[in-house]
N, C-alpha and C. Protein backbone atom coordinates (compact mmCIF):
# COMPACT_ATOMS: atom_id res chain seq x y z
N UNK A 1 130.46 85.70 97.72
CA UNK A 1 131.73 85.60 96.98
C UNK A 1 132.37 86.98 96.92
N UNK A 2 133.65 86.73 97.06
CA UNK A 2 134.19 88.22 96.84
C UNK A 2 133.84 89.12 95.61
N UNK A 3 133.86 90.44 95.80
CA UNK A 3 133.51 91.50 94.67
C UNK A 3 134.30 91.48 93.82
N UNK A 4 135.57 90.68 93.70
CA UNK A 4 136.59 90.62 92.81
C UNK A 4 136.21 89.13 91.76
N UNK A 5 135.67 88.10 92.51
CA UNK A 5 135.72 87.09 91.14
C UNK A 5 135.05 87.46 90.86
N UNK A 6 134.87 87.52 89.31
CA UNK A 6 133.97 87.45 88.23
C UNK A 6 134.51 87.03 87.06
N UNK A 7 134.07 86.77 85.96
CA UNK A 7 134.16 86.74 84.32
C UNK A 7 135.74 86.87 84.18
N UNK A 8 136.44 86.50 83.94
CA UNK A 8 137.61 87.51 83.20
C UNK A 8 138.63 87.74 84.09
N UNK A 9 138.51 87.86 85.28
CA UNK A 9 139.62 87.64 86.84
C UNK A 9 140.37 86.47 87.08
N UNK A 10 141.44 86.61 87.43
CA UNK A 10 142.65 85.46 87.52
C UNK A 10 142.03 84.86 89.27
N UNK A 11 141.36 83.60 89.04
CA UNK A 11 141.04 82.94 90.31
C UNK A 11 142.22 83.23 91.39
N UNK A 12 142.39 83.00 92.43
CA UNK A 12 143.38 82.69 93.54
C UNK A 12 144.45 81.29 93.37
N UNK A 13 145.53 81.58 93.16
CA UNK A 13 146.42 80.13 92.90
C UNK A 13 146.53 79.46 93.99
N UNK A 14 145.41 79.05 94.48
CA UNK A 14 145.61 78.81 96.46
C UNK A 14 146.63 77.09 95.96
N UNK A 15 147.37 76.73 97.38
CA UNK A 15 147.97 75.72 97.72
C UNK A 15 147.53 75.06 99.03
N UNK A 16 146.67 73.94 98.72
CA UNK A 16 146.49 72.53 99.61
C UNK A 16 146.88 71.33 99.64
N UNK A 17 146.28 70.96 100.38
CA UNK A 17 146.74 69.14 100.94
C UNK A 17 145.54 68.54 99.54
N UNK A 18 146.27 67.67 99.31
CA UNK A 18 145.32 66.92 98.50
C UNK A 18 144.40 65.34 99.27
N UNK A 19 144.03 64.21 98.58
CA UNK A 19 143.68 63.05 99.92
C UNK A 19 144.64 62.56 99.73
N UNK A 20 145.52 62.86 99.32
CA UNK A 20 146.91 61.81 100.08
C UNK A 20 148.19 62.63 100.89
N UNK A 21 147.38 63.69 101.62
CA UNK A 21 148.62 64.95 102.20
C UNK A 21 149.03 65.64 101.23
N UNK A 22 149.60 65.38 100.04
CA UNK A 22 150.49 66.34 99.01
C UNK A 22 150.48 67.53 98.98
N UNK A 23 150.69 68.60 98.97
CA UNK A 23 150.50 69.90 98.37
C UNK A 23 150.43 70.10 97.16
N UNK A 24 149.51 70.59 96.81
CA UNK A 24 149.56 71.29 95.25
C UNK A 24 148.71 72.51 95.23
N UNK A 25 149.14 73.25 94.14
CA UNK A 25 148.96 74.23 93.83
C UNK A 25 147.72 74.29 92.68
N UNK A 26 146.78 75.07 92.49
CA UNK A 26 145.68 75.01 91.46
C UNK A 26 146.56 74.78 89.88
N UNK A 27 147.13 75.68 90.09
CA UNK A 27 148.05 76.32 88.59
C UNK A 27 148.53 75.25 88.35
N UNK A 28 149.36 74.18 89.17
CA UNK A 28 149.85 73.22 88.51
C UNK A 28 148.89 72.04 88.19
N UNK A 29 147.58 71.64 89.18
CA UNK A 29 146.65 70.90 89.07
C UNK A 29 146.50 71.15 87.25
N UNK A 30 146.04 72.63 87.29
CA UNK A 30 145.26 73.28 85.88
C UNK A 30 146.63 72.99 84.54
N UNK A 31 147.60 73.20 85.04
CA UNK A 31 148.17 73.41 83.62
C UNK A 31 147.53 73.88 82.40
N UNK A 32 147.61 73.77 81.27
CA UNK A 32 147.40 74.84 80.14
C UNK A 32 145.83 74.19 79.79
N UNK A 33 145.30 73.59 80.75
CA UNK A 33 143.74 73.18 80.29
C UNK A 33 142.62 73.78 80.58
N UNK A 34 141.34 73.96 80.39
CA UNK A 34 140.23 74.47 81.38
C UNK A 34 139.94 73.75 82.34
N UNK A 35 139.49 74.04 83.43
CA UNK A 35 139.51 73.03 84.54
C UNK A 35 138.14 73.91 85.05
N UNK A 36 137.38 72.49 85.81
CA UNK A 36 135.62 73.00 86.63
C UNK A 36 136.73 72.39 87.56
N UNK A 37 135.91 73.88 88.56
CA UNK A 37 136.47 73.81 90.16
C UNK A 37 135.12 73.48 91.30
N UNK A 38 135.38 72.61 91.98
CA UNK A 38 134.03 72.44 92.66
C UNK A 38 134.43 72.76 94.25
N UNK A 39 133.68 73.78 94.88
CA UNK A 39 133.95 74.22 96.11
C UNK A 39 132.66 74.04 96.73
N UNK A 40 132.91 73.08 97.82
CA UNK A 40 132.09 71.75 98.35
C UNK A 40 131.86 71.89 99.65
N UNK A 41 130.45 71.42 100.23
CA UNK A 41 130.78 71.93 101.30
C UNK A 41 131.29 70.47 102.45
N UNK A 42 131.22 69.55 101.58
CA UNK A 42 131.78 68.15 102.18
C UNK A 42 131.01 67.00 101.70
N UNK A 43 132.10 65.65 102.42
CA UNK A 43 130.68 64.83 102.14
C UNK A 43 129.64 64.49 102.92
N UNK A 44 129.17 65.07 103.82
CA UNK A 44 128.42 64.93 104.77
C UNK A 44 127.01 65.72 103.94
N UNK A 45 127.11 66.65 102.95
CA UNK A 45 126.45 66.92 102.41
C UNK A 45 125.39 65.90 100.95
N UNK A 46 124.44 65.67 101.48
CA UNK A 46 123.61 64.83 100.20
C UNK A 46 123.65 65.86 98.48
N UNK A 47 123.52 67.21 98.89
CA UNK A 47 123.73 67.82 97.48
C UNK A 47 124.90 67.86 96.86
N UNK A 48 126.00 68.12 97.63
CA UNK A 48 127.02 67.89 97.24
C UNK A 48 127.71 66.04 96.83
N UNK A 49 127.26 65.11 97.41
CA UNK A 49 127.45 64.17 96.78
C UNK A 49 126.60 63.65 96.10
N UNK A 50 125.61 64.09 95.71
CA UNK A 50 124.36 63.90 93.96
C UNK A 50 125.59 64.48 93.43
N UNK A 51 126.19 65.81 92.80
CA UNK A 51 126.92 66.46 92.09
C UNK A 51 127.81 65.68 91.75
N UNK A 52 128.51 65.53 92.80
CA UNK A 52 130.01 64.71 92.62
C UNK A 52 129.45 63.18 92.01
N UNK A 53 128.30 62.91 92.07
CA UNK A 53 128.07 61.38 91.28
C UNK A 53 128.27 61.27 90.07
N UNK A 54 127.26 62.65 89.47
CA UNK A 54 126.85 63.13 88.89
C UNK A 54 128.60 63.07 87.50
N UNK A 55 129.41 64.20 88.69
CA UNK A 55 130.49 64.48 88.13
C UNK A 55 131.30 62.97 87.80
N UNK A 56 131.17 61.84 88.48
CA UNK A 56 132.31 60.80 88.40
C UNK A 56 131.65 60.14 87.49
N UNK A 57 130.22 60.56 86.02
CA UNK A 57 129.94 60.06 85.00
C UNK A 57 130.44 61.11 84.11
N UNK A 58 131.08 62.03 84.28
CA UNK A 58 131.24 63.23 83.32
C UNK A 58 132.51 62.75 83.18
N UNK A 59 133.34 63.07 84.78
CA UNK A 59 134.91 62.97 84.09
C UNK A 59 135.68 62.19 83.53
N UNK A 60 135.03 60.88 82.79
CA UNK A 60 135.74 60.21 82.03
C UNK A 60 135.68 61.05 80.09
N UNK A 61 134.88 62.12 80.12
CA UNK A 61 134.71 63.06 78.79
C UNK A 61 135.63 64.38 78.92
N UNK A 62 135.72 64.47 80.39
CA UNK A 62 136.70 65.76 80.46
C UNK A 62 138.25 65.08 80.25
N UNK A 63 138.45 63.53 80.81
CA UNK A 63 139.45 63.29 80.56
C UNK A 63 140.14 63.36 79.07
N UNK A 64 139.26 63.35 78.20
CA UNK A 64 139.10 62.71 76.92
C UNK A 64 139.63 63.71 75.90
N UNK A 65 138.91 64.85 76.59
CA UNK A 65 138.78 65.96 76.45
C UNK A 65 139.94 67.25 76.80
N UNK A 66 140.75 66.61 77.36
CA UNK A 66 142.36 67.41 78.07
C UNK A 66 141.27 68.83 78.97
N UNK A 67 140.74 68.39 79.66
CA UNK A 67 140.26 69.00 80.75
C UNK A 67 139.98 68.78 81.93
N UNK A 68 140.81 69.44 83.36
CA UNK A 68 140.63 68.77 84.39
C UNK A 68 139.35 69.40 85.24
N UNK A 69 139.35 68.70 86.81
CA UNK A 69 138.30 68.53 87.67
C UNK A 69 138.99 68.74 89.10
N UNK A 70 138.75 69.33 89.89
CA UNK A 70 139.07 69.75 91.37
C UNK A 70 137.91 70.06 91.86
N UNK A 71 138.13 69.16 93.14
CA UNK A 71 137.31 69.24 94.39
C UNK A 71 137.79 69.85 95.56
N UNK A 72 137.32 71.04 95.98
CA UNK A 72 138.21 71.64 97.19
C UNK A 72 136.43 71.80 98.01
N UNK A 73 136.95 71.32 99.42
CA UNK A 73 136.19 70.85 100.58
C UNK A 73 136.57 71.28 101.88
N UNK A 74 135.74 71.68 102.85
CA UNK A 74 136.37 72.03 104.03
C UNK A 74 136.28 70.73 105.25
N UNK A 75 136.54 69.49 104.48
CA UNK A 75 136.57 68.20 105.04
C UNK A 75 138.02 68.15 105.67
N UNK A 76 138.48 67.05 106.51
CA UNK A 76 140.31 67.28 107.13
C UNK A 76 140.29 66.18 106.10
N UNK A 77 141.86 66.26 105.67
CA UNK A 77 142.58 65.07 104.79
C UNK A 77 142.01 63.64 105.16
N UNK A 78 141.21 62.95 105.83
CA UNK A 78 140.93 61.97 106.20
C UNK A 78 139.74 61.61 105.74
N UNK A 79 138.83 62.58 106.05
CA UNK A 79 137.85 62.49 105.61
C UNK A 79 137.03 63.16 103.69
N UNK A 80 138.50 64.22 103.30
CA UNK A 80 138.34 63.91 102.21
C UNK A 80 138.87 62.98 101.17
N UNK A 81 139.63 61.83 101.57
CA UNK A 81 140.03 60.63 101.32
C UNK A 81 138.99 59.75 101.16
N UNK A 82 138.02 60.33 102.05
CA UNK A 82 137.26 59.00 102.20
C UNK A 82 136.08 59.25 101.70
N UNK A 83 135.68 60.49 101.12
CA UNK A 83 134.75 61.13 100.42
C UNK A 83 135.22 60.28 99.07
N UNK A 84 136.23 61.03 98.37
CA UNK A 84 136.90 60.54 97.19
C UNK A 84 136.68 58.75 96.68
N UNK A 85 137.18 58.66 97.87
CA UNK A 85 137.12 56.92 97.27
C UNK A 85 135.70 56.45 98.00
N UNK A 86 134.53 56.49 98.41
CA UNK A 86 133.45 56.51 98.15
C UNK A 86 132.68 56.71 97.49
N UNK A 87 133.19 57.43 96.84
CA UNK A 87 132.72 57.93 95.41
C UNK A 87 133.09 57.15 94.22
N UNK A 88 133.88 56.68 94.48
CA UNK A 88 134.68 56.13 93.22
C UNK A 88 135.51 57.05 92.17
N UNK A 89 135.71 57.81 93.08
CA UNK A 89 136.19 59.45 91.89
C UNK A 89 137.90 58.95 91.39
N UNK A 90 138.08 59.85 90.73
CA UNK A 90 139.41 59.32 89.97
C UNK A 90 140.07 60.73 90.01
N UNK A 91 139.51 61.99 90.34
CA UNK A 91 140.02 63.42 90.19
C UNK A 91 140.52 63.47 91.62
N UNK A 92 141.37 65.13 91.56
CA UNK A 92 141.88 65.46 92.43
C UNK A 92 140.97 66.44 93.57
N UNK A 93 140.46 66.13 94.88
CA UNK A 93 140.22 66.66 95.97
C UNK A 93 141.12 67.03 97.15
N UNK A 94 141.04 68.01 97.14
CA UNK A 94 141.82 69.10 98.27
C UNK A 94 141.01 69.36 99.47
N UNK A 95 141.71 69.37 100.33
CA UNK A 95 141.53 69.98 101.71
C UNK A 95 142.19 70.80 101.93
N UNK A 96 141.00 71.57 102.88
CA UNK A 96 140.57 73.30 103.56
C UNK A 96 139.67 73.18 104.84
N UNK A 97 140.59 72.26 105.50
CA UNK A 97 140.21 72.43 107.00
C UNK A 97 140.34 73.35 108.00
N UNK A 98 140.91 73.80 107.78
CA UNK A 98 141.67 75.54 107.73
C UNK A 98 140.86 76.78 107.85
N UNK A 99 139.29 76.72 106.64
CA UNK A 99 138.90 77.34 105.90
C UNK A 99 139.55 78.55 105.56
N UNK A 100 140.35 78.26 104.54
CA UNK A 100 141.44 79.65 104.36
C UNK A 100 140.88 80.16 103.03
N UNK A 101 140.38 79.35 102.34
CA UNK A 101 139.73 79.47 101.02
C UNK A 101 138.14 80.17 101.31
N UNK A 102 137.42 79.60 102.39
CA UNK A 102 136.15 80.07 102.93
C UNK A 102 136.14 81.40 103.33
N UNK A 103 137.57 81.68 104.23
CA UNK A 103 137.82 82.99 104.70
C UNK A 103 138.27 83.95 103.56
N UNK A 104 138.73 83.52 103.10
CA UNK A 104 139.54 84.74 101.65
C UNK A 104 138.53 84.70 100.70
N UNK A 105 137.53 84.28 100.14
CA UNK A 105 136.77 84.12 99.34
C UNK A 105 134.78 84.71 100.09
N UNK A 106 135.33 84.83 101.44
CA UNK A 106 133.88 85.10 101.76
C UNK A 106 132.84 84.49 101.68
N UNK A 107 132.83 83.07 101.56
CA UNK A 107 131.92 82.36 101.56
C UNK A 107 131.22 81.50 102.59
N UNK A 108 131.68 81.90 103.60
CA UNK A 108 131.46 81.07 104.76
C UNK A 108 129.69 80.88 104.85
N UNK A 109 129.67 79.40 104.70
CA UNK A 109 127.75 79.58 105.13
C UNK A 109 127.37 79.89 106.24
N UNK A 110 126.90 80.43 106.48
CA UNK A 110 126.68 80.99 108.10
C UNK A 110 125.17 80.56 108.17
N UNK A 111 124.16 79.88 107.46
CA UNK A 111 123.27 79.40 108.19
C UNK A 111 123.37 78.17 108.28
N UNK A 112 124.42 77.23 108.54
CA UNK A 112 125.17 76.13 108.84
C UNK A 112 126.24 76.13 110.07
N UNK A 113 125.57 76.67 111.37
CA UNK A 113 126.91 76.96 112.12
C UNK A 113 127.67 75.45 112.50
N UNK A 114 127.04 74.12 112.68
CA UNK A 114 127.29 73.01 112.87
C UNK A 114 128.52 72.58 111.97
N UNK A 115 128.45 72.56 111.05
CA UNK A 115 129.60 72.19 109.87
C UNK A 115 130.05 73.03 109.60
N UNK A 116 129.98 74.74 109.43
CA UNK A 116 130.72 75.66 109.23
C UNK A 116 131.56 75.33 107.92
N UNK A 117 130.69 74.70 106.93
CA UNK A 117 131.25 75.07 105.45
C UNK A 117 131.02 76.15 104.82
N UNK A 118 131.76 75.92 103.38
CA UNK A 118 131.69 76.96 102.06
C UNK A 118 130.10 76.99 101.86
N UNK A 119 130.16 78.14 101.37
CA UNK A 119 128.82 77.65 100.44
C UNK A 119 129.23 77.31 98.97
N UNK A 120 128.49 76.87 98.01
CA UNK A 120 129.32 75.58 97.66
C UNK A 120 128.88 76.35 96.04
N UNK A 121 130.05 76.49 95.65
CA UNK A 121 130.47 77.14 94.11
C UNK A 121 131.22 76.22 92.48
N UNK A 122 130.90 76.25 91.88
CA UNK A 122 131.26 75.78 90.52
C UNK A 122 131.71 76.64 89.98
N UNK A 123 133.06 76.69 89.32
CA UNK A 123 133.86 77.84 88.85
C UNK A 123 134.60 76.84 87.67
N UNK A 124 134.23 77.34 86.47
CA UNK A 124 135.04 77.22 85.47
C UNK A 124 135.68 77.69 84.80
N UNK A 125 136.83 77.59 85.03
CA UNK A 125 138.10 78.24 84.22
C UNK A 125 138.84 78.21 83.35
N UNK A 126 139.41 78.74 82.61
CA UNK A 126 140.04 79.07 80.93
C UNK A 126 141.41 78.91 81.60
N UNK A 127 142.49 78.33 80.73
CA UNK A 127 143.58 78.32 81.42
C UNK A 127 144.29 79.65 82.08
N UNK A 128 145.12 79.48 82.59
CA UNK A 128 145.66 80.50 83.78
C UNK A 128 145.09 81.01 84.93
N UNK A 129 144.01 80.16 85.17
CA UNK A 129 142.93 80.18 86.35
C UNK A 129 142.23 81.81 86.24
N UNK A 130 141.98 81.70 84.75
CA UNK A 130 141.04 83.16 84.44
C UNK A 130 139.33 82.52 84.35
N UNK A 131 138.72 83.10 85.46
CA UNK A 131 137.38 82.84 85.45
C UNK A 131 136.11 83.03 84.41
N UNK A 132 135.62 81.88 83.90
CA UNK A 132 134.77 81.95 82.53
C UNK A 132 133.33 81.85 83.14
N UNK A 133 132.78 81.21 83.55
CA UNK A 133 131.63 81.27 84.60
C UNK A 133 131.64 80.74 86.23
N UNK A 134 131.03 81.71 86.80
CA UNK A 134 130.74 81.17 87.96
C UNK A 134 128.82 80.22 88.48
N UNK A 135 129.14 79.57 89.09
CA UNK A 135 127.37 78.75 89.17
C UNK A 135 127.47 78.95 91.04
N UNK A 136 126.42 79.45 91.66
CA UNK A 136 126.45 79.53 92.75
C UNK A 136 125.65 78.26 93.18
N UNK A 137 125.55 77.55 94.15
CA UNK A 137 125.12 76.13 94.38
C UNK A 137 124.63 75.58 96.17
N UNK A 138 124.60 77.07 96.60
CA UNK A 138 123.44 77.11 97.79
C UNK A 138 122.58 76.16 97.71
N UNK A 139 121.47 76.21 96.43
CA UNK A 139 120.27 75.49 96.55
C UNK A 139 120.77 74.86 95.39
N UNK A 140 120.34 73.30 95.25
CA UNK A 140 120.78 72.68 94.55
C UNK A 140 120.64 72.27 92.90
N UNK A 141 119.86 73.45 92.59
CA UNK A 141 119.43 74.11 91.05
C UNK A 141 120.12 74.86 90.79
N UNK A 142 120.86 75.69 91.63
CA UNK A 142 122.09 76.45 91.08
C UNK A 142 122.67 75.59 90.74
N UNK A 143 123.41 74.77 90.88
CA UNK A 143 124.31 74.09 90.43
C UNK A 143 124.41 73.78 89.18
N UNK A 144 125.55 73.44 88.35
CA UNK A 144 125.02 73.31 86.80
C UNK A 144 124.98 72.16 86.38
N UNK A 145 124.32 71.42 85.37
CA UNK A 145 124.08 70.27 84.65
C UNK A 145 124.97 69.89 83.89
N UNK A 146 125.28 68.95 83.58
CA UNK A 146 126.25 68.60 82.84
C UNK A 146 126.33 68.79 81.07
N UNK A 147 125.19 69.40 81.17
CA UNK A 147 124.87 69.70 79.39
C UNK A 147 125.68 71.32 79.66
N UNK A 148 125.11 72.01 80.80
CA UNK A 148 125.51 73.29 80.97
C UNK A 148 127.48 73.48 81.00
N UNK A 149 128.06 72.34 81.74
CA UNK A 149 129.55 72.35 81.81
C UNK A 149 130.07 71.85 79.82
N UNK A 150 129.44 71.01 79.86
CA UNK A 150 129.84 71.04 78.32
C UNK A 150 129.81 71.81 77.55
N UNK A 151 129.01 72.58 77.44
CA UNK A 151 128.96 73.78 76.82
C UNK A 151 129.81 74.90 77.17
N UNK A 152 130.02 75.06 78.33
CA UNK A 152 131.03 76.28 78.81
C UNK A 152 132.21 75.21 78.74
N UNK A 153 132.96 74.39 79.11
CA UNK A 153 134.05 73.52 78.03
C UNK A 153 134.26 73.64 76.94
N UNK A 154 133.47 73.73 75.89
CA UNK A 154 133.05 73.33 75.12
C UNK A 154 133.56 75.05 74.48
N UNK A 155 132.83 76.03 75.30
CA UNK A 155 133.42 77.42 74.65
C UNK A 155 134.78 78.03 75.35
N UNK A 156 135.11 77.46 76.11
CA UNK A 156 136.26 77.67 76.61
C UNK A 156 137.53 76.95 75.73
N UNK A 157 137.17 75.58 75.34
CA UNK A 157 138.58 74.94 74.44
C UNK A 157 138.37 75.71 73.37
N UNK A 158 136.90 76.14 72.77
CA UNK A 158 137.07 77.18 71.28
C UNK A 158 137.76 77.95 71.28
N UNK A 159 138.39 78.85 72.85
CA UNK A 159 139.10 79.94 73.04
C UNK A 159 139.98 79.81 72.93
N UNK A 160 140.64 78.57 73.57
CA UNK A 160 142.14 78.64 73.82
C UNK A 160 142.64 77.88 73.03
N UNK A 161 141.99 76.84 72.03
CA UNK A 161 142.89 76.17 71.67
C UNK A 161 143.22 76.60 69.99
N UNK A 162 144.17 77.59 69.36
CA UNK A 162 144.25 78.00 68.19
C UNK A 162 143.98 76.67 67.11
N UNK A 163 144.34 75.53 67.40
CA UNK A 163 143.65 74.51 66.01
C UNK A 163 142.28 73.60 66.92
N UNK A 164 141.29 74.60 66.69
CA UNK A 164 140.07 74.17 66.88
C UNK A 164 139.32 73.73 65.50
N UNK A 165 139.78 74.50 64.55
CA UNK A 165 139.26 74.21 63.12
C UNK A 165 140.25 73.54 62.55
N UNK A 166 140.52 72.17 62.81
CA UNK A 166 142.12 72.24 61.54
C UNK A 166 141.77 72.02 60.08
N UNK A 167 140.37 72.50 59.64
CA UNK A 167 140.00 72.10 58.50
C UNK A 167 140.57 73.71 57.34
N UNK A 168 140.43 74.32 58.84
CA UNK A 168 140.78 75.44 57.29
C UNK A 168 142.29 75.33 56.79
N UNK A 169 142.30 76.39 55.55
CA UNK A 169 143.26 76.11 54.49
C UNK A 169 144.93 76.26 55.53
N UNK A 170 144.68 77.54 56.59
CA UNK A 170 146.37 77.63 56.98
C UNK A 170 146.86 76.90 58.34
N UNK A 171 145.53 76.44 58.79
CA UNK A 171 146.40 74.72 59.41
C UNK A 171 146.68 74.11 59.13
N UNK A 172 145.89 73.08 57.78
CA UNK A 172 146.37 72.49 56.98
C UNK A 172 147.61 72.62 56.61
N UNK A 173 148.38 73.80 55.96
CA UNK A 173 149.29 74.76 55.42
C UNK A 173 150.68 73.85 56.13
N UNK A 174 150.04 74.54 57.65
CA UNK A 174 150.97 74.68 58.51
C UNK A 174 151.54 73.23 59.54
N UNK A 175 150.56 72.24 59.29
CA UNK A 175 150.67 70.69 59.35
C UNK A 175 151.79 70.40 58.21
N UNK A 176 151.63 70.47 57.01
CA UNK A 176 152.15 69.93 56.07
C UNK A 176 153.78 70.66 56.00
N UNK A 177 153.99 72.26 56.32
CA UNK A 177 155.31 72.51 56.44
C UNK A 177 155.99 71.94 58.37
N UNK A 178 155.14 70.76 58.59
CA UNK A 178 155.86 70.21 59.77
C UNK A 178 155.50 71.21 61.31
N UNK A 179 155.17 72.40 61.10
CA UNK A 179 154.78 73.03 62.12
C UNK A 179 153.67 72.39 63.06
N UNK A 180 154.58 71.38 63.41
CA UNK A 180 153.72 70.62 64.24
C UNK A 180 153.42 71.13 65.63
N UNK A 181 154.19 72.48 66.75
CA UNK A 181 154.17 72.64 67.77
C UNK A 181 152.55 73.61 67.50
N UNK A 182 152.14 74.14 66.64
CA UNK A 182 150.53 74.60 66.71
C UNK A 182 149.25 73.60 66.78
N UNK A 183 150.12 72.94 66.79
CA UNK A 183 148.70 71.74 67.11
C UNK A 183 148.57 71.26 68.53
N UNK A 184 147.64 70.99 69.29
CA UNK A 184 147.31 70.28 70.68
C UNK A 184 147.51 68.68 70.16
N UNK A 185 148.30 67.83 71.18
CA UNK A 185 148.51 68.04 72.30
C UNK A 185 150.03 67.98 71.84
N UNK A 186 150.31 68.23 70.59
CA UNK A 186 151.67 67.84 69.86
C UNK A 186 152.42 68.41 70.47
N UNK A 187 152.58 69.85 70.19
CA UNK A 187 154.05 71.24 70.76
C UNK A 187 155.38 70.30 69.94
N UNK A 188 155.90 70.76 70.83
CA UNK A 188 157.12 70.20 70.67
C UNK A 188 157.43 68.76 71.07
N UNK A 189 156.57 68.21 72.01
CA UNK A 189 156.43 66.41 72.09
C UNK A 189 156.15 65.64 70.79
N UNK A 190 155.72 66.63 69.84
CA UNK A 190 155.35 65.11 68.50
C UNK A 190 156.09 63.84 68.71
N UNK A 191 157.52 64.25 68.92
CA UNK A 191 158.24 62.84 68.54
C UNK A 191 157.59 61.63 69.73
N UNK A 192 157.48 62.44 71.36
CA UNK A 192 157.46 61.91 72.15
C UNK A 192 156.01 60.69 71.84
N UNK A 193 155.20 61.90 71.42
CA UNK A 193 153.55 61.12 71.22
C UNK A 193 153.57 60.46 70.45
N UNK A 194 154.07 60.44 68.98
CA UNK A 194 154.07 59.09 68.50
C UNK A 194 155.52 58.46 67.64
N UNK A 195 156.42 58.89 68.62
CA UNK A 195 157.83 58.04 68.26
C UNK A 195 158.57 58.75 67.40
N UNK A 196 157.86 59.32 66.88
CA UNK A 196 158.71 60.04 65.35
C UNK A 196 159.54 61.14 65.47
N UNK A 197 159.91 61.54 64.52
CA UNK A 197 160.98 62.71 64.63
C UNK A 197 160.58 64.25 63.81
N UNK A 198 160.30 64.85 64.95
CA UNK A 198 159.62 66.21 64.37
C UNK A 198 160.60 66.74 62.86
């Protein structure tokens, strides 16, 4: 991995094909949530699809949870289509047939010259694609458990989200004088979310 990600570094806002062609951008995938990034080395890989099983029992808690999930793969759009819905996944997977992400990131496995994937990384991020942990996932114990992503979720929404406690006295406070845009997922949508009029 490059000498630059670590802890606390603004990931790369890379732009791919998603499985239905689209382009998108991480930043907009992420919006103001934490998002686990899974850099895969395909589905041709058995470790990598244990994970992703693994993952398509989790992400109905990240959904729940206003936290997203990306799969970026050095599969072509066809075949990460067909990864995806084999899976039964419901998140967003990108293609990097390209390996432009492999090349800029330095990860190329090189004792894989046959498939010439990533080597295959878990990156979880705090919004603005600022890096909170990285899990390296070569061997398939690196990889992290799902008690382990909850927990780094888990300290990542403590970070960002200012009414994590709304029990104390000046949220409360600040609920009751209508300052409803400090609350998640309210902002300025209250009315939208439940009809009413801020």
């Amino acid at each position: 991995m490059r000498a630059d990600i670590v802890p606390g570094a603004i990931f790369p806002d890379y732009e791919l094909s998603d499985h239905t062609a689209t382009r998108r951008k991480l930043s907009d995938l992420q919006g103001q949530h934490p998002m686990v990034l899974i850099l895969s080395r395909g589905g041709f890989c058995p470790k990598d699809r244990r994970q992703s099983e693994l993952l398509r029992q989790f992400h109905p808690e990240m959904e729940v949870a206003y936290s997203r999930l990306v799969t970026i793969s050095t599969d072509n759009i066809s075949e990460t289509n067909e990864y995806r819905t084999g899976l039964g996944a419901h998140w967003t997977f990108l293609s990097d047939a390209g390996r432009h992400i492999q090349k800029d990131l330095d990860i190329a496995e090189y004792t894989d010259p046959v498939h010439n994937p990533m080597i295959p990384y878990t990156i979880v991020l705090e919004p603005g694609l600022v890096v909170f942990k990285i899990y390296n996932g070569y061997w398939f114990w690196g990889r992290p458990t799902l008690e382990e992503l909850r927990q780094d979720l888990r300290a990542v929404t403590k970070k960002c989200r200012p009414d994590w406690d709304i029990t104390d006295a000046e949220h409360r406070a600040a609920w009751q004088r209508g300052e409803t845009h400090r609350f998640y997922p309210y902002g300025k949508t209250y009315a939208k979310v439940f009809g009413e009029q801020d």
